[in-house]
PDB file of N, CA and C in Angstrom:
ATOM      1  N   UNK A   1     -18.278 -20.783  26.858  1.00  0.00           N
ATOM      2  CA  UNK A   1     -16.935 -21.262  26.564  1.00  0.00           C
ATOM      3  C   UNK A   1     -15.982 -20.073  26.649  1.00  0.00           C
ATOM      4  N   UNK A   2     -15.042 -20.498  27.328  1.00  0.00           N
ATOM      5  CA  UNK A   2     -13.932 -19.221  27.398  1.00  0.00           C
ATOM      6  C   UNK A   2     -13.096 -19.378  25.957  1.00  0.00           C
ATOM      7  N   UNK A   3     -12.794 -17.759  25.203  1.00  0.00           N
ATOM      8  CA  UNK A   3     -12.344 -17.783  24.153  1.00  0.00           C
ATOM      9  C   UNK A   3     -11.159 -18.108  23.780  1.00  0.00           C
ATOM     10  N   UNK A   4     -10.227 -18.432  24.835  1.00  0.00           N
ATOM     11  CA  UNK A   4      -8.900 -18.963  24.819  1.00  0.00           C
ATOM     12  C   UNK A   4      -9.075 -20.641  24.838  1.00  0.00           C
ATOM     13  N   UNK A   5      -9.997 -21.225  25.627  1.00  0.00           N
ATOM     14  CA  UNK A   5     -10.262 -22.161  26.030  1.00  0.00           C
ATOM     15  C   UNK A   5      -9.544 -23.330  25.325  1.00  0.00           C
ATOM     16  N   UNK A   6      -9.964 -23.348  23.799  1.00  0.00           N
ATOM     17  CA  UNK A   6      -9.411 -24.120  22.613  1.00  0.00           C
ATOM     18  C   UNK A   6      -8.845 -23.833  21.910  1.00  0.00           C
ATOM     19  N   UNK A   7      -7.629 -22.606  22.621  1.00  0.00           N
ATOM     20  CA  UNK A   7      -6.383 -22.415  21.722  1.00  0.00           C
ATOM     21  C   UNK A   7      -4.823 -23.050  22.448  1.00  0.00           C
ATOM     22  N   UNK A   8      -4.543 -23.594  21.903  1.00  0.00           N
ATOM     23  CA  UNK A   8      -3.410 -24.178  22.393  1.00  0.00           C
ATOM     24  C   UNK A   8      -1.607 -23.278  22.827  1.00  0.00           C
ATOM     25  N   UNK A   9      -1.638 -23.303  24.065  1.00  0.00           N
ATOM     26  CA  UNK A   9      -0.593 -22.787  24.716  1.00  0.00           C
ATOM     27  C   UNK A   9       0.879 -23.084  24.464  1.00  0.00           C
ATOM     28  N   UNK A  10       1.923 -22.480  23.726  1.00  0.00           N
ATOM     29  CA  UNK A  10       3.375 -22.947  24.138  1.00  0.00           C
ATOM     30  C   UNK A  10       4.211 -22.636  24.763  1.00  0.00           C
ATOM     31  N   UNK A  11       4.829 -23.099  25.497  1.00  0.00           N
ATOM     32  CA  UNK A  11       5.879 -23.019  26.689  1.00  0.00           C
ATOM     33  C   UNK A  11       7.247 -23.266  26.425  1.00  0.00           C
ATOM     34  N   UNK A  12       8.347 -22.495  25.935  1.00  0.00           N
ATOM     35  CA  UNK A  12       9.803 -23.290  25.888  1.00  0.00           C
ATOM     36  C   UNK A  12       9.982 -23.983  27.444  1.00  0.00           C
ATOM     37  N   UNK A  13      11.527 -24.584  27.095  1.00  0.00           N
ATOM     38  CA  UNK A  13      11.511 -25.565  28.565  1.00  0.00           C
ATOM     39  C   UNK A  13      12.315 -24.656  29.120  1.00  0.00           C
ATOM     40  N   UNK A  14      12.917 -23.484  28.560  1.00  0.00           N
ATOM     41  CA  UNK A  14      13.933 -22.646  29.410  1.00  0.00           C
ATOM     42  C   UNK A  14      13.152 -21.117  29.513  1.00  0.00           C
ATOM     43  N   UNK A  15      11.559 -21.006  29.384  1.00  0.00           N
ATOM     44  CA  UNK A  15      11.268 -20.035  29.579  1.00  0.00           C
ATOM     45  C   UNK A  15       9.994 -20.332  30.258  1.00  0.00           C
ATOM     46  N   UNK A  16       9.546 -19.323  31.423  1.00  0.00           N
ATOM     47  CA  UNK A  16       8.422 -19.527  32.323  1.00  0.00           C
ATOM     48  C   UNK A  16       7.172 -19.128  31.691  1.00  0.00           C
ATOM     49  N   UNK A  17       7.179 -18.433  30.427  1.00  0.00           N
ATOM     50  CA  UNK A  17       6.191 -17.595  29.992  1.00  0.00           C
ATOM     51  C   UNK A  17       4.903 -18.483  29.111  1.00  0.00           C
ATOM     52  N   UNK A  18       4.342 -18.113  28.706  1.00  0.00           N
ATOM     53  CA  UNK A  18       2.979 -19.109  27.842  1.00  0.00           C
ATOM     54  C   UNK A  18       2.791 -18.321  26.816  1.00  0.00           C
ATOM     55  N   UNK A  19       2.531 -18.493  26.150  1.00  0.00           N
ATOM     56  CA  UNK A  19       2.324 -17.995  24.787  1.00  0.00           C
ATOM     57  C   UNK A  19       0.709 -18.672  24.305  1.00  0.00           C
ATOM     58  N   UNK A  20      -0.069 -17.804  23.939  1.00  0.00           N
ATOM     59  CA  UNK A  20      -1.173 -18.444  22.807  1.00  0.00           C
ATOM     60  C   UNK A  20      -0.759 -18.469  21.416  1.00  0.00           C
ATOM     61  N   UNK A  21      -1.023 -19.761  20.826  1.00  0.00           N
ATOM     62  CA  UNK A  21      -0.690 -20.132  19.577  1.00  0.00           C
ATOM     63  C   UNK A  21      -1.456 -19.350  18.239  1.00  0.00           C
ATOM     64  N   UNK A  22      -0.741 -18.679  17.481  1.00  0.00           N
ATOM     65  CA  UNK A  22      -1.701 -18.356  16.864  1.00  0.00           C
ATOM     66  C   UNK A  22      -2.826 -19.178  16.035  1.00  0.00           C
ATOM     67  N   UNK A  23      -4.053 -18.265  16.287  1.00  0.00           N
ATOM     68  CA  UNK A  23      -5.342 -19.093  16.042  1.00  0.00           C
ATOM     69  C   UNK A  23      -5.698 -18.932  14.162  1.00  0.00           C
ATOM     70  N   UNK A  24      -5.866 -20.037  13.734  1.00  0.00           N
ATOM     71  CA  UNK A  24      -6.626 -20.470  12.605  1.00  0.00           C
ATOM     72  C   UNK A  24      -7.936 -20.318  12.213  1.00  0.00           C
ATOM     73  N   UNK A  25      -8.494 -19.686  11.480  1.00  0.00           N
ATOM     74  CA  UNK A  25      -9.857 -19.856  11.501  1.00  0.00           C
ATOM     75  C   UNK A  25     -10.759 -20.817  10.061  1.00  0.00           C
ATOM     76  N   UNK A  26     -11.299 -21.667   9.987  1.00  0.00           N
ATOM     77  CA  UNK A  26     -11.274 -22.324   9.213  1.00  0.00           C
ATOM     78  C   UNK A  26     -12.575 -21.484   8.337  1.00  0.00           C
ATOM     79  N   UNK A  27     -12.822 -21.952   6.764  1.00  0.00           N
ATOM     80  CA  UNK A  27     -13.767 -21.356   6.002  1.00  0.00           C
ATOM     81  C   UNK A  27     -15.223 -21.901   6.648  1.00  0.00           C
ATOM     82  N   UNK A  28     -16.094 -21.050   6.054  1.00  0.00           N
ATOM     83  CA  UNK A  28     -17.253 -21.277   6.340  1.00  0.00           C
ATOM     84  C   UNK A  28     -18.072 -21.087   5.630  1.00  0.00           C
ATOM     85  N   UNK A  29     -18.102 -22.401   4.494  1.00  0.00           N
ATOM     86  CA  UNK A  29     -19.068 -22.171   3.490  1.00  0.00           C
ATOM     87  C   UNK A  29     -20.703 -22.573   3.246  1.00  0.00           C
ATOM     88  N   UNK A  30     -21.379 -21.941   2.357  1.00  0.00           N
ATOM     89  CA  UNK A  30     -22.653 -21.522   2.321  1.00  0.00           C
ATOM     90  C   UNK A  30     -23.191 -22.168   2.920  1.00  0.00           C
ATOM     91  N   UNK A  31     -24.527 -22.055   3.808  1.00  0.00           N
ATOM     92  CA  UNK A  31     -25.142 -23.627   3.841  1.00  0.00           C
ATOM     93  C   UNK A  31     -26.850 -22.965   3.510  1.00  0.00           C
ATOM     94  N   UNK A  32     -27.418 -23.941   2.907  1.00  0.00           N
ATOM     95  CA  UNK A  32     -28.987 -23.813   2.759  1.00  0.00           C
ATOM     96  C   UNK A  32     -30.034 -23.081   3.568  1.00  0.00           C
ATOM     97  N   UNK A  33     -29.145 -23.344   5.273  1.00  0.00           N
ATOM     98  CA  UNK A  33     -30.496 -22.896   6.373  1.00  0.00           C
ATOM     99  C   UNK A  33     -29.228 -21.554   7.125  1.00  0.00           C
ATOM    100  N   UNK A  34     -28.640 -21.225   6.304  1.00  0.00           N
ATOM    101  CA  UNK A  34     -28.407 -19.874   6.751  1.00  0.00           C
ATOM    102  C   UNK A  34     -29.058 -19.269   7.181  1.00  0.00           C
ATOM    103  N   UNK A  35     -29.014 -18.052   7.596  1.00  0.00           N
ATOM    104  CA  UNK A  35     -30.062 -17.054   8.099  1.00  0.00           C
ATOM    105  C   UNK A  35     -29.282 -15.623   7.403  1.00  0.00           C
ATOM    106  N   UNK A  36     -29.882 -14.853   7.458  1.00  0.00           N
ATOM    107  CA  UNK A  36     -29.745 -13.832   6.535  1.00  0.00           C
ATOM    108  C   UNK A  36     -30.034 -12.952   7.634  1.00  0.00           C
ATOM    109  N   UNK A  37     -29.661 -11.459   8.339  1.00  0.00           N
ATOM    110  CA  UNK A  37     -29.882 -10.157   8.725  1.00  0.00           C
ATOM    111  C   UNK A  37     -29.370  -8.949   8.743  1.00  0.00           C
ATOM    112  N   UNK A  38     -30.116  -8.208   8.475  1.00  0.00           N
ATOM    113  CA  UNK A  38     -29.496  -6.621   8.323  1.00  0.00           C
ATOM    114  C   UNK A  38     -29.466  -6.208   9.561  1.00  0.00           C
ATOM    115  N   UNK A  39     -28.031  -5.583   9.635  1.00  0.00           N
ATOM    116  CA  UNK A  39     -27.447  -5.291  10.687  1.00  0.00           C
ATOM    117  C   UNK A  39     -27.859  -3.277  11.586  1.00  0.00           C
ATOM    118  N   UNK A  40     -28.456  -3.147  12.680  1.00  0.00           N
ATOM    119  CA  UNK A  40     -28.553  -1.932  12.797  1.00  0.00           C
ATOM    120  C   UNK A  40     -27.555  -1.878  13.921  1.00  0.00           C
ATOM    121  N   UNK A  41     -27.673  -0.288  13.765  1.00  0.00           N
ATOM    122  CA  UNK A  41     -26.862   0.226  15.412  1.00  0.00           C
ATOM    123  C   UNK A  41     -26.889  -0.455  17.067  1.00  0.00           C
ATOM    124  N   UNK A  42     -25.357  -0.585  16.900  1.00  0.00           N
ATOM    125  CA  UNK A  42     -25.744  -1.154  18.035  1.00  0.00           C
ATOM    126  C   UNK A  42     -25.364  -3.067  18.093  1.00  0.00           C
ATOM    127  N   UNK A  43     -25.561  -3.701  17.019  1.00  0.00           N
ATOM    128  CA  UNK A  43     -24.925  -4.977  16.832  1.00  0.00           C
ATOM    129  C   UNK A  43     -23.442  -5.228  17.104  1.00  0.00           C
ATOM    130  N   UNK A  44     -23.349  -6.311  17.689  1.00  0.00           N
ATOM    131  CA  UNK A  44     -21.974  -6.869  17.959  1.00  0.00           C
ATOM    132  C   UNK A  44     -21.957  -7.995  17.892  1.00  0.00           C
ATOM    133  N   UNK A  45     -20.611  -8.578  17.178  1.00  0.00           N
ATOM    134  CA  UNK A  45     -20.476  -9.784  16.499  1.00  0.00           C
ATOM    135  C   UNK A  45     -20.813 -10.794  18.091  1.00  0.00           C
ATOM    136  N   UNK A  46     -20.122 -10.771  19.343  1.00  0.00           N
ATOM    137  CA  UNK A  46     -20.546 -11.314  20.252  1.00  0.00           C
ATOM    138  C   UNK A  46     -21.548 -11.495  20.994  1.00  0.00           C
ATOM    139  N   UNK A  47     -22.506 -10.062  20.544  1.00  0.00           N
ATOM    140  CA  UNK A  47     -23.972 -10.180  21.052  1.00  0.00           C
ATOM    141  C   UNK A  47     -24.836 -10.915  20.382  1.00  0.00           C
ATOM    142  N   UNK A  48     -24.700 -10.735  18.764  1.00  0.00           N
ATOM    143  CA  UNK A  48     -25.764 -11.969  17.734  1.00  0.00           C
ATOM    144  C   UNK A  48     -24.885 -13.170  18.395  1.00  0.00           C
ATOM    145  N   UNK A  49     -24.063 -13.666  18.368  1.00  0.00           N
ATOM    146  CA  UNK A  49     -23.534 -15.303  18.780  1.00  0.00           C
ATOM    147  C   UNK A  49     -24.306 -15.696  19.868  1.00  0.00           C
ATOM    148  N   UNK A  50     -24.214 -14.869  21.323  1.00  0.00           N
ATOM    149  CA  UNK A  50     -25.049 -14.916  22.386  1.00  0.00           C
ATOM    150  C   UNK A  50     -26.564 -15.483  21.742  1.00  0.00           C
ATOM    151  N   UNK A  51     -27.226 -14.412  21.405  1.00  0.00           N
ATOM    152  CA  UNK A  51     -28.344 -14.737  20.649  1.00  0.00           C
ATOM    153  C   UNK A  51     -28.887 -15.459  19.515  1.00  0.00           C
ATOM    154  N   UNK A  52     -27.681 -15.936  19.119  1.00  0.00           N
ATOM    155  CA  UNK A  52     -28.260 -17.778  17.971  1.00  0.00           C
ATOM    156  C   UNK A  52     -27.706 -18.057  18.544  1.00  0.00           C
ATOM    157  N   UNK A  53     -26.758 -18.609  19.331  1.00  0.00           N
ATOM    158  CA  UNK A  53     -25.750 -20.118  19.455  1.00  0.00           C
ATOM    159  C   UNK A  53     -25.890 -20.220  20.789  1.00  0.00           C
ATOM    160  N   UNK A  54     -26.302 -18.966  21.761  1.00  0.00           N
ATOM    161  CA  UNK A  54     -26.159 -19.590  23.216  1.00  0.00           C
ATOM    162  C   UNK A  54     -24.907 -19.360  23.853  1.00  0.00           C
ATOM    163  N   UNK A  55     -23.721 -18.365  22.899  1.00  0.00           N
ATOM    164  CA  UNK A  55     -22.259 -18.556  23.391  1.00  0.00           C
ATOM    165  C   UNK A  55     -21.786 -17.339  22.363  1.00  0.00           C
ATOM    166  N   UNK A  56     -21.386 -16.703  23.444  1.00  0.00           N
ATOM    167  CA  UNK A  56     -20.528 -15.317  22.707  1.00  0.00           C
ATOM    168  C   UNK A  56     -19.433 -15.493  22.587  1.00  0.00           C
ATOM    169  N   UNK A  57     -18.791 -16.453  22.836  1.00  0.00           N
ATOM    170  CA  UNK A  57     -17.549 -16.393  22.367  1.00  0.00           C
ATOM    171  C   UNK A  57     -17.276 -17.026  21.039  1.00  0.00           C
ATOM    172  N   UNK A  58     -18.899 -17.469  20.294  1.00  0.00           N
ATOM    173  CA  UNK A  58     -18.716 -17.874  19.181  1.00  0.00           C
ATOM    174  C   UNK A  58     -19.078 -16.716  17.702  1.00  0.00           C
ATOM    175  N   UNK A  59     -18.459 -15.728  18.513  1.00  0.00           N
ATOM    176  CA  UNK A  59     -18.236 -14.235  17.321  1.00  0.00           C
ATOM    177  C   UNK A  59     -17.609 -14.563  16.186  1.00  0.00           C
ATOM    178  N   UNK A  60     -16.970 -15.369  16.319  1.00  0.00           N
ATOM    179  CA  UNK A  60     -15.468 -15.463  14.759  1.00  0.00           C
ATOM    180  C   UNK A  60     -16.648 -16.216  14.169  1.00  0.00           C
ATOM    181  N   UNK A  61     -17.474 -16.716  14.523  1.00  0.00           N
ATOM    182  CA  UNK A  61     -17.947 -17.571  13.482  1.00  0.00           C
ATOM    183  C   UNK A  61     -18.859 -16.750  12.560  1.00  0.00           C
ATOM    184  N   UNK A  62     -19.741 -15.857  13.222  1.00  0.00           N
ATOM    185  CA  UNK A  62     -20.369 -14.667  12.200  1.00  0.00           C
ATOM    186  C   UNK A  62     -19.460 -14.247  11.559  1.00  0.00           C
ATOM    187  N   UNK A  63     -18.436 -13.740  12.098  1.00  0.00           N
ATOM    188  CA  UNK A  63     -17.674 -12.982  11.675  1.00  0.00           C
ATOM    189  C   UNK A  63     -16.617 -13.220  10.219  1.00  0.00           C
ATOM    190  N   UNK A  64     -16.141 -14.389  10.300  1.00  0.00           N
ATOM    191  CA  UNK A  64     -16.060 -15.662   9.207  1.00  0.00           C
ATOM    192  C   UNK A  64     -16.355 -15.563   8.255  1.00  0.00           C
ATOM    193  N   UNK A  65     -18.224 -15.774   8.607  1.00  0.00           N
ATOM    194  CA  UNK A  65     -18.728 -15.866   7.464  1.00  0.00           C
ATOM    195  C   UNK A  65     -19.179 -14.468   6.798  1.00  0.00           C
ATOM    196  N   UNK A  66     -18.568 -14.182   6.518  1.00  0.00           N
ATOM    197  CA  UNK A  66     -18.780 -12.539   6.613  1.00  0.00           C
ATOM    198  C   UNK A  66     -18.069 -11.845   6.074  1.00  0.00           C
ATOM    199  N   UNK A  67     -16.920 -12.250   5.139  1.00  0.00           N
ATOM    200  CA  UNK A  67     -15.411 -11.814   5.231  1.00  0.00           C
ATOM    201  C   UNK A  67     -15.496 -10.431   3.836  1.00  0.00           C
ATOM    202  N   UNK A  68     -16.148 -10.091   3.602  1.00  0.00           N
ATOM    203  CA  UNK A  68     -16.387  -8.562   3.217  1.00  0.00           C
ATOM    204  C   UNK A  68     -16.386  -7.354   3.869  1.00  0.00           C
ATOM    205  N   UNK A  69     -16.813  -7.851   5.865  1.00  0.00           N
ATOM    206  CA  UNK A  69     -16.773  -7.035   6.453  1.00  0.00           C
ATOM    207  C   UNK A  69     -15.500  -6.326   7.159  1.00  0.00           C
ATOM    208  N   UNK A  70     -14.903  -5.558   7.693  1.00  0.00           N
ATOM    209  CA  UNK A  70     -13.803  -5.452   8.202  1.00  0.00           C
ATOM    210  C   UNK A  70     -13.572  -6.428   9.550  1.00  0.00           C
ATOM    211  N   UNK A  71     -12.433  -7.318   9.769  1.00  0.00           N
ATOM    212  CA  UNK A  71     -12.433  -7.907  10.754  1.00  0.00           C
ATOM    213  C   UNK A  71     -11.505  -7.454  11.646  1.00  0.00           C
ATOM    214  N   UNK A  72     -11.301  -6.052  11.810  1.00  0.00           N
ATOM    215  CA  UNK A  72     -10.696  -5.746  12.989  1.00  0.00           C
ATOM    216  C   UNK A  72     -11.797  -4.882  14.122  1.00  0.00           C
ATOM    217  N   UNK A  73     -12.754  -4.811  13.685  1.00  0.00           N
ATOM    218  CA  UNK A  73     -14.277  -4.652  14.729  1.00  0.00           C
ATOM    219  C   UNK A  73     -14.866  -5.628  15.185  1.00  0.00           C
ATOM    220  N   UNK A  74     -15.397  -5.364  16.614  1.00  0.00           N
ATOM    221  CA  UNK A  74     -16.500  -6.367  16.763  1.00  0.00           C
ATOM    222  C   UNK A  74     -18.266  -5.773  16.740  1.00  0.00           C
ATOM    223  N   UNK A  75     -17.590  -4.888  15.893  1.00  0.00           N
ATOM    224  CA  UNK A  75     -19.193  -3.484  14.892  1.00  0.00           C
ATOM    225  C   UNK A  75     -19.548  -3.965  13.780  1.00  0.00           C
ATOM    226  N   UNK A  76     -20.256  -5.113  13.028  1.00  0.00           N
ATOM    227  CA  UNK A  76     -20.534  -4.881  11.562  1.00  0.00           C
ATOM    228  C   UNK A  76     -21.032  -3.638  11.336  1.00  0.00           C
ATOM    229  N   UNK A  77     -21.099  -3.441   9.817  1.00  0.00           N
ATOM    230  CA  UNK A  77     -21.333  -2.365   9.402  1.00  0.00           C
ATOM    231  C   UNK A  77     -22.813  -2.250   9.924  1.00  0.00           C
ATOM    232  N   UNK A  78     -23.178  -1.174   9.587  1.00  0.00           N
ATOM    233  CA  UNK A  78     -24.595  -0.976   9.985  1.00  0.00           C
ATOM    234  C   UNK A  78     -25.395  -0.622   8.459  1.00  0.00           C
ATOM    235  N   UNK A  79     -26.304  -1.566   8.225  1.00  0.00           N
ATOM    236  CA  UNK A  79     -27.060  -1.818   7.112  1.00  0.00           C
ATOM    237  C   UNK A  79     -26.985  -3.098   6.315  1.00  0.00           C
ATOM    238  N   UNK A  80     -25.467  -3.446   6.838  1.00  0.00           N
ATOM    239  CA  UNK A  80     -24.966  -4.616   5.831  1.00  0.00           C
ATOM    240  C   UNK A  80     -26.236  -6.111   5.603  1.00  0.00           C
ATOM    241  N   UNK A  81     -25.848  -6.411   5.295  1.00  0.00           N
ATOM    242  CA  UNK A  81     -26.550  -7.987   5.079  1.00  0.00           C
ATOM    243  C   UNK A  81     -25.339  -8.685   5.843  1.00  0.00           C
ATOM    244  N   UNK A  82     -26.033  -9.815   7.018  1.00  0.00           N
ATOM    245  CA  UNK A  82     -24.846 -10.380   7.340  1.00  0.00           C
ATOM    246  C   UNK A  82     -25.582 -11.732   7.041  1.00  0.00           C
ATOM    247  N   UNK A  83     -24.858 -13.282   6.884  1.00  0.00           N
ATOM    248  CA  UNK A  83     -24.807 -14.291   7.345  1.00  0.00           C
ATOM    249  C   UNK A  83     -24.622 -15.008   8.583  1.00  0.00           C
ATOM    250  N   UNK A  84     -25.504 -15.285   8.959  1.00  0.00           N
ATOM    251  CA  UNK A  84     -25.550 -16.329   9.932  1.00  0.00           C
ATOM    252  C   UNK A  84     -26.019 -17.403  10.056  1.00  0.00           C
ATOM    253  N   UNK A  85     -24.381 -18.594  10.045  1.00  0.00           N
ATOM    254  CA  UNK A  85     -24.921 -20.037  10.040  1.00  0.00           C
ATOM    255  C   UNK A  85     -25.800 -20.234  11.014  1.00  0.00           C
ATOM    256  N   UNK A  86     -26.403 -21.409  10.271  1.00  0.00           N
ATOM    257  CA  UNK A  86     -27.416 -22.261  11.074  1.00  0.00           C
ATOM    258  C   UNK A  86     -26.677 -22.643  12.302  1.00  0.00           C
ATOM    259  N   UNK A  87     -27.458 -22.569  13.801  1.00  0.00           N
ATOM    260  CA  UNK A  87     -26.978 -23.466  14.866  1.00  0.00           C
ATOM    261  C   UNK A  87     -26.624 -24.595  14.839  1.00  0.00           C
ATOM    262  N   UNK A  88     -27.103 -25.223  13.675  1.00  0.00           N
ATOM    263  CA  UNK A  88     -27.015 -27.316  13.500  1.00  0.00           C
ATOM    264  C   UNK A  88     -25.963 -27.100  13.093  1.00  0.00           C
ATOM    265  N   UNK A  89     -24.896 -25.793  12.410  1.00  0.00           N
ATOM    266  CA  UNK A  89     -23.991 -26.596  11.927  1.00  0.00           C
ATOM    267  C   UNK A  89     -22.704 -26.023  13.139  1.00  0.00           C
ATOM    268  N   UNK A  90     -22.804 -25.371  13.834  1.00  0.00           N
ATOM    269  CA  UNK A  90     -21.818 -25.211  14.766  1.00  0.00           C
ATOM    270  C   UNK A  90     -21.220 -26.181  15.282  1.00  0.00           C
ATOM    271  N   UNK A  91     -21.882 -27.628  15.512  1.00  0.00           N
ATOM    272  CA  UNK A  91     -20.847 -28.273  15.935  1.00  0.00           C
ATOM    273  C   UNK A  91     -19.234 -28.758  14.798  1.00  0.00           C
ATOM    274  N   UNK A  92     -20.192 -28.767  13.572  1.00  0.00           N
ATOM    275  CA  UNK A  92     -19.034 -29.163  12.325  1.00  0.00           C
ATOM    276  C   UNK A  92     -18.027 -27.906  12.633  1.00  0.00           C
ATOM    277  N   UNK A  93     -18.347 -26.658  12.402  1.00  0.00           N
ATOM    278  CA  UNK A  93     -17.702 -25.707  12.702  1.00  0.00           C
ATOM    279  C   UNK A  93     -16.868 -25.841  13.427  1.00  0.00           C
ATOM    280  N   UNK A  94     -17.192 -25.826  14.658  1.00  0.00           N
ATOM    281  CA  UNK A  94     -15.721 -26.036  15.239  1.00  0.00           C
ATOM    282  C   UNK A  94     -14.915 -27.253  15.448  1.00  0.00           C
ATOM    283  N   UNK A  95     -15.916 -28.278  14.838  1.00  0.00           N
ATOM    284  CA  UNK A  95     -14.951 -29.614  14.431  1.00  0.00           C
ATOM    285  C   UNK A  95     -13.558 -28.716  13.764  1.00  0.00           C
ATOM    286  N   UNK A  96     -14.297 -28.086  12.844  1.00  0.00           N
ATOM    287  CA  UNK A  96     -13.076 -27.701  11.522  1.00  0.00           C
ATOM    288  C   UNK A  96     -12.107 -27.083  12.347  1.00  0.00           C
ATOM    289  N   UNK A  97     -12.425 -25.905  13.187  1.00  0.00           N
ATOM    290  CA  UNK A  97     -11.639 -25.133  14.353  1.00  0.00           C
ATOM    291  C   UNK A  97     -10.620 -26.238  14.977  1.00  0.00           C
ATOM    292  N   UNK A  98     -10.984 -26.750  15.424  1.00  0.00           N
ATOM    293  CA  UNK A  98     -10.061 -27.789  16.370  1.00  0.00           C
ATOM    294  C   UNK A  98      -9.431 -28.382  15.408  1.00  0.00           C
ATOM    295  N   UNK A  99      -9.493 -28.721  14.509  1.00  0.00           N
ATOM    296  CA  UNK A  99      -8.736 -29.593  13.665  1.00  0.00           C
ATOM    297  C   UNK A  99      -7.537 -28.637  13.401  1.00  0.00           C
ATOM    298  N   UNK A 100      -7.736 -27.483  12.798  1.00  0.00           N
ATOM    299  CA  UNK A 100      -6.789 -26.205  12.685  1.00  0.00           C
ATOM    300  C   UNK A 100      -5.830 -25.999  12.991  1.00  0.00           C
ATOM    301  N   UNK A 101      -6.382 -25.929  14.068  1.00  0.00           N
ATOM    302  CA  UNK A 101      -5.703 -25.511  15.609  1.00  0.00           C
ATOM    303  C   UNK A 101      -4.958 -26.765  16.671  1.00  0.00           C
ATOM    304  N   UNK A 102      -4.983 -28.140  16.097  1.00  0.00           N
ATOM    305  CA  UNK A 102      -4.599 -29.110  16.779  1.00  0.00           C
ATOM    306  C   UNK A 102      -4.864 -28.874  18.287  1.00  0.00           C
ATOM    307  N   UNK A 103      -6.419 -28.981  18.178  1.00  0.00           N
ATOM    308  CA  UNK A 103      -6.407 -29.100  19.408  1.00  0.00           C
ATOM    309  C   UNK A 103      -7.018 -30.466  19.972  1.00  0.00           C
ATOM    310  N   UNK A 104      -7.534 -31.634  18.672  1.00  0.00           N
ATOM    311  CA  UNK A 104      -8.244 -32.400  18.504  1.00  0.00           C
ATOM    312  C   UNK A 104      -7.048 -33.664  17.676  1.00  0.00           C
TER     313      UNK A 104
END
């Protein structure tokens, strides 16, 4: 999925330019079949997504759930404990995303 893909564009009618809307990110609370990992050198929020979900552009969602970590990296810390939702619930996830974001 391209990471712009499901963000919604605005256009005035007297200007040629596009704008991305700013993006929403919805909470992401606990779930039972979390997954739990300590993070070493070398992790990137887009490389674990690749590797559970099948889709790197689903980084915000580690990242989310996570919100102790600094979110202007795509480096967690190295040692940290991170969360990572379960794959089953990604689709709710970005139900919530789209809803946000009116893109749905």
């Amino acid at each position: 999925m391209n990471r712009y893909s499901r963000i919604p564009i605005r256009q005035t009618p007297e200007s040629q330019i596009k704008r991305y809307s700013t993006v929403k990110y919805p909470e992401i609370p606990l779930g039972n079949s979390d997954l739990y990992v300590y993070i070493t050198q070398g992790n990137r929020y887009d490389i674990m997504a690749q590797n559970y979900y099948g889709d790197s552009s689903l980084w915000w969602v580690i990242a989310r759930s996570n919100t102790f970590q600094s979110l202007d990296s795509i480096y967690p810390s190295v040692g940290a404990q991170l969360r990572i939702p379960s794959p089953s619930r990604i689709p709710s996830i970005i139900s919530s995303y789209e809803r946000l974001n009116g893109v749905i």
